[in-house]
Protein backbone atom coordinates (compact mmCIF):
# COMPACT_ATOMS: atom_id res chain seq x y z
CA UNK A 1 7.62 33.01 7.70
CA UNK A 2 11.06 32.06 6.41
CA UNK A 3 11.18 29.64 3.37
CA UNK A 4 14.58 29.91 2.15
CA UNK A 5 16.83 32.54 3.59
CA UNK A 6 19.68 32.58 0.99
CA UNK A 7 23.05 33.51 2.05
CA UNK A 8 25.29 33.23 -0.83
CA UNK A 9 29.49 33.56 -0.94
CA UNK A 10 31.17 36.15 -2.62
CA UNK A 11 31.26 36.69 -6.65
CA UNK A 12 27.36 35.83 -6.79
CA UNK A 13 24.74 38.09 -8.01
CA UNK A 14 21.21 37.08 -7.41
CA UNK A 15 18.56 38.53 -10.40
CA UNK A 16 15.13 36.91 -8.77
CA UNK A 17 14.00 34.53 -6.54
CA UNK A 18 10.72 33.38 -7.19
CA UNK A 19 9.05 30.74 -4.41
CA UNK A 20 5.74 28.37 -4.67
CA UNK A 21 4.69 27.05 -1.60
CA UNK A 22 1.46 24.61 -0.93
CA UNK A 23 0.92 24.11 2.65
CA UNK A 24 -1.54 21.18 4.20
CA UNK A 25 -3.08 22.33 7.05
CA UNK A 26 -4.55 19.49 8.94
CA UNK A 27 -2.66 17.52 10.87
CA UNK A 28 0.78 17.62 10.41
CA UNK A 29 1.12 21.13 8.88
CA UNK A 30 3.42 19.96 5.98
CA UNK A 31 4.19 21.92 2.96
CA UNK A 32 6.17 21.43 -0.46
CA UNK A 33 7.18 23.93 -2.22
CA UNK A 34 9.69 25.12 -5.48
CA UNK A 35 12.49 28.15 -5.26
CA UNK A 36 13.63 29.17 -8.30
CA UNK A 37 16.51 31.38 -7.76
CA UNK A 38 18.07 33.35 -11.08
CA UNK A 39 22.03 33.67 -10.00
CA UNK A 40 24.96 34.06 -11.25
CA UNK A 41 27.88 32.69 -9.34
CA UNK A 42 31.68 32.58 -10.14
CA UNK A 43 31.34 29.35 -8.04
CA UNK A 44 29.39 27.27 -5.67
CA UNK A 45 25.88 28.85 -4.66
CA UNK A 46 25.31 28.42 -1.07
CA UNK A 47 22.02 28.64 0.57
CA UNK A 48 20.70 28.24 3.65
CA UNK A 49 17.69 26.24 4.05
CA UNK A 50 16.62 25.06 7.74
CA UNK A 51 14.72 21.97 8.34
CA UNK A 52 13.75 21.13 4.55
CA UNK A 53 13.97 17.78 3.45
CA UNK A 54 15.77 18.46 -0.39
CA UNK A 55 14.08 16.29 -3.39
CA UNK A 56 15.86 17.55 -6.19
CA UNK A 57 18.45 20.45 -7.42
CA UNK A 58 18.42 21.54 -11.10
CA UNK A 59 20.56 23.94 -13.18
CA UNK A 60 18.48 25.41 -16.18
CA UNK A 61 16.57 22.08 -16.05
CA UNK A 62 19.50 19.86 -16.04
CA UNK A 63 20.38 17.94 -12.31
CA UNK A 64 23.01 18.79 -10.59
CA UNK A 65 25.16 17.90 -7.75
CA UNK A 66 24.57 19.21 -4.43
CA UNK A 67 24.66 18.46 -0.73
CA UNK A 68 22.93 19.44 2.09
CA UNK A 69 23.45 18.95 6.17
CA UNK A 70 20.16 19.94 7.35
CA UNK A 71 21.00 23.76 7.78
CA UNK A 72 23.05 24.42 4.45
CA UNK A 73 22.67 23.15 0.75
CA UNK A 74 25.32 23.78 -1.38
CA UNK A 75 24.77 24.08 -4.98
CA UNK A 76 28.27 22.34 -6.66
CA UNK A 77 29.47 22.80 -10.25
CA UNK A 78 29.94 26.25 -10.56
CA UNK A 79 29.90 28.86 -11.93
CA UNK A 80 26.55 28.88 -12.14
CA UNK A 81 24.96 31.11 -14.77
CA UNK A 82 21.04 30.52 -15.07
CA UNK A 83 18.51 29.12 -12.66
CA UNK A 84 18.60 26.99 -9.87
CA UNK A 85 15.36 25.33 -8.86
CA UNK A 86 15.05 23.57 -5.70
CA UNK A 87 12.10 21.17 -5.10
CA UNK A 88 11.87 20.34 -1.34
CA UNK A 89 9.46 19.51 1.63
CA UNK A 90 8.81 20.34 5.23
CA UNK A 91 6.84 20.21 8.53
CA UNK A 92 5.42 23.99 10.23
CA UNK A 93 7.41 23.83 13.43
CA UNK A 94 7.56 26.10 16.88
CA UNK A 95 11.11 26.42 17.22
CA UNK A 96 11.41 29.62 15.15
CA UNK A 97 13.37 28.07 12.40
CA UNK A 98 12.55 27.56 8.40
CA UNK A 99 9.58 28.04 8.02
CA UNK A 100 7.37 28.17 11.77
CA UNK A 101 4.64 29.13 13.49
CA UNK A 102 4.44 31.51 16.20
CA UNK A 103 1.59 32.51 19.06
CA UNK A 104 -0.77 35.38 18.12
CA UNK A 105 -1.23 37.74 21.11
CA UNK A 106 -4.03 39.77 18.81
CA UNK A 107 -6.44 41.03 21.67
CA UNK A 108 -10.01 38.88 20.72
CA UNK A 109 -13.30 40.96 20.01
């Protein structure tokens, strides 16, 4: 499983990521979950983040601006000194992506 797989530009040091994730299994296998990600930057942070549906970006508790294509969100305002939470949401899908599900081929007893 791939929440957020952070790719970042040059001049950024990451300290800690730390990730909360609350999946509903049922139906529609959707999930929300919170990255907190303790960086550094000399500029923008750039992360990538496939599939998520992005509710809110904050620096050290403060918003910030930010925009995101689907694929990429990009953290504007730097540098960035502190920590960067992002709140977002998804849907489980099969197409290997974010964060998916794949088939089990586990032998059954």
């Amino acid at each position: 499983m791939r929440a957020f797989c952070f790719h970042v530009s040059f001049n950024v040091s990451i300290e800690l990521y730390v990730v909360d994730l609350r999946f509903r299994f049922g139906g529609d296998l959707s999930y929300e979950g919170v990255v907190d990600v303790h960086a550094n930057s000399a500029g923008d942070l750039v992360l990538n983040a496939v599939d998520f549906k992005v509710k809110n970006v904050e620096v050290d508790g403060r918003p910030v601006d930010y925009s995101y294509d689907g694929r990429v969100l990009r953290v504007r305002g730097g540098p960035i000194n502190g920590v960067v939470r992002v709140v977002f949401e998804g849907r489980v899908s099969d197409r290997l992506l974010g964060i998916y599900r794949a088939p089990y081929g586990g032998v059954a007893t």
